[in-house]
N, C-alpha and C. Protein backbone atom coordinates (compact mmCIF):
# COMPACT_ATOMS: atom_id res chain seq x y z
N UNK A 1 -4.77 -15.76 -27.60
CA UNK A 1 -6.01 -15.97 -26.92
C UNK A 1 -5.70 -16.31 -25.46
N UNK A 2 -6.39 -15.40 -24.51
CA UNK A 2 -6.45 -15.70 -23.20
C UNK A 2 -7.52 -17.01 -22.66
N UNK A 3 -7.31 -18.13 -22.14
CA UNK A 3 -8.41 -19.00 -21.54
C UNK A 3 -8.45 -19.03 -20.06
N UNK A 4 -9.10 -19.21 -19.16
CA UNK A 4 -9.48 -19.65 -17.62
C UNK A 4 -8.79 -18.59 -17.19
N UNK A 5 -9.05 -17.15 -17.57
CA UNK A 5 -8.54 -16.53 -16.49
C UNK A 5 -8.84 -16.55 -15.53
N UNK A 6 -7.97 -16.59 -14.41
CA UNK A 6 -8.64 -15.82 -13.05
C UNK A 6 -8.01 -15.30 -12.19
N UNK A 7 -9.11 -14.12 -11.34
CA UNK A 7 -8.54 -13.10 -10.74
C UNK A 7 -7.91 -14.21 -9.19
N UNK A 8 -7.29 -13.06 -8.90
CA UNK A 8 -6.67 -13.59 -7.27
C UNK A 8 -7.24 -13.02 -5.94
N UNK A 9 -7.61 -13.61 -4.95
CA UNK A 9 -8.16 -12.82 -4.02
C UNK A 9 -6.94 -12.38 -3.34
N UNK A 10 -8.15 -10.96 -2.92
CA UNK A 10 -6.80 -9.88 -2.01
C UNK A 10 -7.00 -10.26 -0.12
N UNK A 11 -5.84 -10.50 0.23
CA UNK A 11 -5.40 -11.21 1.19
C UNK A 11 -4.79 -9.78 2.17
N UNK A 12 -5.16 -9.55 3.18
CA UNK A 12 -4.46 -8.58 4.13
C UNK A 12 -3.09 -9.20 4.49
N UNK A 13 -2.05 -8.86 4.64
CA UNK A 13 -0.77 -9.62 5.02
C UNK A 13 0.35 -8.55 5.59
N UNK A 14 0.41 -8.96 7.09
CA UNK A 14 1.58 -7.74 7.41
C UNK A 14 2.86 -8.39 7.61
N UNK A 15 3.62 -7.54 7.18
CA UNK A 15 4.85 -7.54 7.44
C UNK A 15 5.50 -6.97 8.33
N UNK A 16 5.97 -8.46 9.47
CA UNK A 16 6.37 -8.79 10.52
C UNK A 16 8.16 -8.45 10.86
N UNK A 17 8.47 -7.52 11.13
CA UNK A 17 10.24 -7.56 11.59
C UNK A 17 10.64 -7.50 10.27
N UNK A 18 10.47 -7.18 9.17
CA UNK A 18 11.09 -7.23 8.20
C UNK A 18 12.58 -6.87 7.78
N UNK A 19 13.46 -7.40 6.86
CA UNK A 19 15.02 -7.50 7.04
C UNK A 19 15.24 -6.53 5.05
N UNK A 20 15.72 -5.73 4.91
CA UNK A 20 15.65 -5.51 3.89
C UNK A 20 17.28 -5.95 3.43
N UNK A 21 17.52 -6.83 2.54
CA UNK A 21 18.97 -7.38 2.45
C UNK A 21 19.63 -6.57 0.69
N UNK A 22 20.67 -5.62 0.86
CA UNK A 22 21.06 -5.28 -0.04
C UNK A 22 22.59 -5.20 -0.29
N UNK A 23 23.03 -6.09 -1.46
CA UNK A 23 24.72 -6.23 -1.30
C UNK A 23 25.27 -7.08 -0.01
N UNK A 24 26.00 -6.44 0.51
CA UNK A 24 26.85 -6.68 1.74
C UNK A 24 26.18 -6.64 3.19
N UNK A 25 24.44 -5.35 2.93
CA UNK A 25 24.45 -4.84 4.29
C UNK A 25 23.19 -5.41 4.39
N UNK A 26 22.54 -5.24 5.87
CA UNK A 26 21.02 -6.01 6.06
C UNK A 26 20.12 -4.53 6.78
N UNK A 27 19.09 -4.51 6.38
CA UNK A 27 18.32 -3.01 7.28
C UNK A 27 17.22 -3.71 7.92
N UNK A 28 17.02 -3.78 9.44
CA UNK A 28 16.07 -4.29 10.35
C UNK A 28 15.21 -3.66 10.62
N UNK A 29 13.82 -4.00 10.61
CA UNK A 29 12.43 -2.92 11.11
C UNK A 29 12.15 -3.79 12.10
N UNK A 30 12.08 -3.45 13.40
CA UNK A 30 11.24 -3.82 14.43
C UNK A 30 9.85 -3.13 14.74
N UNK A 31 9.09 -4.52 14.49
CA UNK A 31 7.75 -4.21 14.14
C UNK A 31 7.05 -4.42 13.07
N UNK A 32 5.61 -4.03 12.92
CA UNK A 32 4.93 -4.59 11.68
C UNK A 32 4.19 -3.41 10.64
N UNK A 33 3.86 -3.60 9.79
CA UNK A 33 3.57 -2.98 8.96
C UNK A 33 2.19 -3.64 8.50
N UNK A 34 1.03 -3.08 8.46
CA UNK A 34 -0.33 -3.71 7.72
C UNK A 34 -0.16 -3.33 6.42
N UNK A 35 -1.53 -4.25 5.75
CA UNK A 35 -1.66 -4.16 4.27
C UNK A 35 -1.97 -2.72 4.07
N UNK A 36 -1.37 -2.46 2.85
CA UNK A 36 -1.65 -0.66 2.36
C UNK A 36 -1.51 0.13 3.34
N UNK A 37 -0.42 -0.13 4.14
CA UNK A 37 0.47 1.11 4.72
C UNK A 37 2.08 1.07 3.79
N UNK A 38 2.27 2.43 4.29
CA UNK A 38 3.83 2.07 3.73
C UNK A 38 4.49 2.81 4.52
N UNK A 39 6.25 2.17 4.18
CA UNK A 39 6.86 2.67 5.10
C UNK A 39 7.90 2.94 4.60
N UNK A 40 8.48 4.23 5.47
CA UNK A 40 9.41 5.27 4.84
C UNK A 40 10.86 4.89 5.61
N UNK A 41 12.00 5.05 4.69
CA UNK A 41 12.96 5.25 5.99
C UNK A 41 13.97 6.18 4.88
N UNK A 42 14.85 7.22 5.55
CA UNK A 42 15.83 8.37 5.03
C UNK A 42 17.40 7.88 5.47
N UNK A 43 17.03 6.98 6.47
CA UNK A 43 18.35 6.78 7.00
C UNK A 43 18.17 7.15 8.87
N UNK A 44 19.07 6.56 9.10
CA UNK A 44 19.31 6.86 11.19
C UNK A 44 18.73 5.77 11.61
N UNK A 45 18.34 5.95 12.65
CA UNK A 45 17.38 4.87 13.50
C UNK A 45 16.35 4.65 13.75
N UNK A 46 15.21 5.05 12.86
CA UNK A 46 14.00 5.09 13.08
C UNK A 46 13.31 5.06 11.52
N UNK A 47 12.24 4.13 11.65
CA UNK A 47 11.35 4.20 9.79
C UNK A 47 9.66 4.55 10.29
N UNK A 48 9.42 5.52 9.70
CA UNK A 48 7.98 5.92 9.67
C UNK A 48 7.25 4.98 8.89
N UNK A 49 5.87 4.70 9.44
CA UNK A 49 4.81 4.14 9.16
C UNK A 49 3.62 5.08 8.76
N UNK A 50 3.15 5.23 7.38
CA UNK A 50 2.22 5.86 7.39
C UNK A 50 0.85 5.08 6.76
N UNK A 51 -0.38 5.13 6.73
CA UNK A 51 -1.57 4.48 6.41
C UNK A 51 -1.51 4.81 5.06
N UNK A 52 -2.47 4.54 4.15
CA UNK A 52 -3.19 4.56 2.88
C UNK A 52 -3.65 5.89 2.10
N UNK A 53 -3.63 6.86 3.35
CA UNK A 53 -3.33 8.11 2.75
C UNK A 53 -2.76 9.18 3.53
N UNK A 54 -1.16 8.35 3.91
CA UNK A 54 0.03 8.89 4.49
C UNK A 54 -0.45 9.67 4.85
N UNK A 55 -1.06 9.37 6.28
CA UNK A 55 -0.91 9.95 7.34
C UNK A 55 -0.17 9.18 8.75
N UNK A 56 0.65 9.74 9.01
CA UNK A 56 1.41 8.91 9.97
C UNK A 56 1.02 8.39 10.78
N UNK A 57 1.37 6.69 11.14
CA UNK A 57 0.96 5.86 12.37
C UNK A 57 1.65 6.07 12.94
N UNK A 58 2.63 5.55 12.75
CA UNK A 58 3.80 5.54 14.19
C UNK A 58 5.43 5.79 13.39
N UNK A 59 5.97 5.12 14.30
CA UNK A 59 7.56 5.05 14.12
C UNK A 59 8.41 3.93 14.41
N UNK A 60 8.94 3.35 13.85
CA UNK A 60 9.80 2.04 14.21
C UNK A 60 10.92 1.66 14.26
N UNK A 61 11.72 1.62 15.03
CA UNK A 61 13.60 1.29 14.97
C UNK A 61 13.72 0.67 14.08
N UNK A 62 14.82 1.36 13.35
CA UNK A 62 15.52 0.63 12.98
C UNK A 62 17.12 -0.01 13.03
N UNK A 63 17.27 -1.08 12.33
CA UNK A 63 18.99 -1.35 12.85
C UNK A 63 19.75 -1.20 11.17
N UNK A 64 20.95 -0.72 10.92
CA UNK A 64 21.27 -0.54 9.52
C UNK A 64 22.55 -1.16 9.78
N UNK A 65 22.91 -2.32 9.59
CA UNK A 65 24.17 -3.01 9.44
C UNK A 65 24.79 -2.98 7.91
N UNK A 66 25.43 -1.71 7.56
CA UNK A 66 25.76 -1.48 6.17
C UNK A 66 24.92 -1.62 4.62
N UNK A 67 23.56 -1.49 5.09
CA UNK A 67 22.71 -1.29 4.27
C UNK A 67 23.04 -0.17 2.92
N UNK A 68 23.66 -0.24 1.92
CA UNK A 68 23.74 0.85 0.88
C UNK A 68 23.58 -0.61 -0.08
N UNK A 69 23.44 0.09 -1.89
CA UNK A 69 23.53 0.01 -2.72
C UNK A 69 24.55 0.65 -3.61
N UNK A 70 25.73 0.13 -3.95
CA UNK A 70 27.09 0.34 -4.47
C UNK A 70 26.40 0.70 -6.14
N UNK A 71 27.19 1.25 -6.78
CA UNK A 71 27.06 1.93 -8.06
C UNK A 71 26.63 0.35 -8.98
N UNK A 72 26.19 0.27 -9.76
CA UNK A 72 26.29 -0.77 -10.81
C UNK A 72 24.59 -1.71 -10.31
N UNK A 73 24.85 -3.31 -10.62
CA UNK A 73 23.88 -3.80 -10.20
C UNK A 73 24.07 -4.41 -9.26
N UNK A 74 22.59 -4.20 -8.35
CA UNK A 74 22.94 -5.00 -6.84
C UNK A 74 21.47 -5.99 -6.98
N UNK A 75 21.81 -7.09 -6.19
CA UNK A 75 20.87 -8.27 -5.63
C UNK A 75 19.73 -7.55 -4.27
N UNK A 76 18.87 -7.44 -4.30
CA UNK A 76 17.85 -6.54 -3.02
C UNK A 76 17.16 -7.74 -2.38
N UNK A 77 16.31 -8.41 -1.88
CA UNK A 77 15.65 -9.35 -0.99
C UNK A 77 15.14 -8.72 -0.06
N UNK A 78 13.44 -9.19 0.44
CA UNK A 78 12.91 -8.65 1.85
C UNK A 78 12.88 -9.94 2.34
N UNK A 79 12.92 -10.11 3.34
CA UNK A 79 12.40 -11.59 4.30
C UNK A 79 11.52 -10.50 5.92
N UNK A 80 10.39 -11.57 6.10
CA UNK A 80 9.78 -11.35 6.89
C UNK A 80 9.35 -12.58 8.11
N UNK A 81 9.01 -12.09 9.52
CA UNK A 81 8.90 -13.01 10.29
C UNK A 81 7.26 -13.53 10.15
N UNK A 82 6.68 -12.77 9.53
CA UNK A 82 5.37 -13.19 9.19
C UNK A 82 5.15 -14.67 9.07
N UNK A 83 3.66 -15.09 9.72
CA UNK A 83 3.83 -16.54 8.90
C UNK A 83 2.09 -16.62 8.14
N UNK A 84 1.76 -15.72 8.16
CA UNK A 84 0.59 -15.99 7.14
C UNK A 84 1.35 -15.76 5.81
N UNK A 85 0.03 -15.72 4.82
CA UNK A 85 0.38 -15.01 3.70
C UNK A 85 1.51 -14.28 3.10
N UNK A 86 2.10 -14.60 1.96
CA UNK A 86 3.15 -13.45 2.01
C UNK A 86 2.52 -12.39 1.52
N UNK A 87 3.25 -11.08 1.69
CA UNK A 87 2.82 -10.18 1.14
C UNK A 87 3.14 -9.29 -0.02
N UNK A 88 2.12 -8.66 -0.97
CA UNK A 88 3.10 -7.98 -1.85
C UNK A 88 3.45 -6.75 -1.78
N UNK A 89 4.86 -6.43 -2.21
CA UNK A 89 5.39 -5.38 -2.31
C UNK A 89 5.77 -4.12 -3.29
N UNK A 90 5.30 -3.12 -3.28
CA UNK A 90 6.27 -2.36 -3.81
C UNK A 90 7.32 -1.36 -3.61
N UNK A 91 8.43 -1.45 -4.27
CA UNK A 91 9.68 -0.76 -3.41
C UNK A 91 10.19 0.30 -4.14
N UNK A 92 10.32 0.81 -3.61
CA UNK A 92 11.19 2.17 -4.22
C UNK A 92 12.33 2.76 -3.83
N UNK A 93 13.49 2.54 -4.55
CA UNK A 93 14.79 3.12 -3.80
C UNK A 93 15.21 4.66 -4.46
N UNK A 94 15.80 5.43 -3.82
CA UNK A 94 15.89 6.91 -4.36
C UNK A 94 17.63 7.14 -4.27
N UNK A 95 18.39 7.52 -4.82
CA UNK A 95 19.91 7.73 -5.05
C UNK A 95 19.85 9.05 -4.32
N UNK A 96 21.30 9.16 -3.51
CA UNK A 96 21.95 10.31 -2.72
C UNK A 96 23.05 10.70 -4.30
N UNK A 97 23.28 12.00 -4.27
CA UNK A 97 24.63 12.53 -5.27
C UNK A 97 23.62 12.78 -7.01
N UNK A 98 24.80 11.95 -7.75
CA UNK A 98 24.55 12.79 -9.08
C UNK A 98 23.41 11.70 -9.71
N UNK A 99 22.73 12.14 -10.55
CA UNK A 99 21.55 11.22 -10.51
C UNK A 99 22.26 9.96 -11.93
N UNK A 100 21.72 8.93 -11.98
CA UNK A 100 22.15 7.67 -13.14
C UNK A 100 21.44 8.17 -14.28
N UNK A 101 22.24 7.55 -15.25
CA UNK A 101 21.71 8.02 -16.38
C UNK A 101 20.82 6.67 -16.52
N UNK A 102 20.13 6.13 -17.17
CA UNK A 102 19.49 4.93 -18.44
C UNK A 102 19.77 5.13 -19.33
N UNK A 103 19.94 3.80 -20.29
CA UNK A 103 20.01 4.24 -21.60
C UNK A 103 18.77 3.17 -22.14
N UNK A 104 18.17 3.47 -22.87
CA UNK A 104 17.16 2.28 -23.65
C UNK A 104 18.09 2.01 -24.98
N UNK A 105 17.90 1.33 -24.67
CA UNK A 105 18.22 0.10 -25.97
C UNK A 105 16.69 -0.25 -27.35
């Protein structure tokens, strides 16, 4: 039995300079990102910003101080300079080479 549910209010919250920390390396966005945009990056020096129905805003440096994900399991972290609200995320990482298997258990 569920009791006192309750919903959460939705909060606009951008993400300010954000640091994406993976393994060993750190990936820097200069600049911000609003609620329900998302943002792309392939690699080099620059991460696209696109709105809510990816269409492109802009473009934003980036800095990649050994940013990869090594084979096996890695630790990921965002930190932001934001000081409202935090915000939520969803992330998606995509593999270069031969693709991983899963296994379910």
């Amino acid at each position: 039995m569920i009791k006192d549910l309750k919903a959460l209010v939705e909060m606009d919250a951008e993400l300010v300079n954000p640091e994406i920390h993976t393994g060993k390396g750190t990936l820097t966005i200069q600049g911000s990102i609003a609620s329900g945009h998302y943002l792309h990056y392939q690699g080099g020096d620059k991460a696209v910003v696109y709105d809510e129905n990816w269409n492109k805003v802009r473009n934003l440096p980036v800095n990649d101080r050994g940013c990869q994900i090594l084979k096996g399991w890695e630790k990921v972290s965002v930190t932001t300079a934001s000081t409202g609200p935090k915000p939520w995320l969803e992330v998606q990482f995509m593999t270069r080479g031969n693709p991983m298997t899963v296994k379910i258990q």
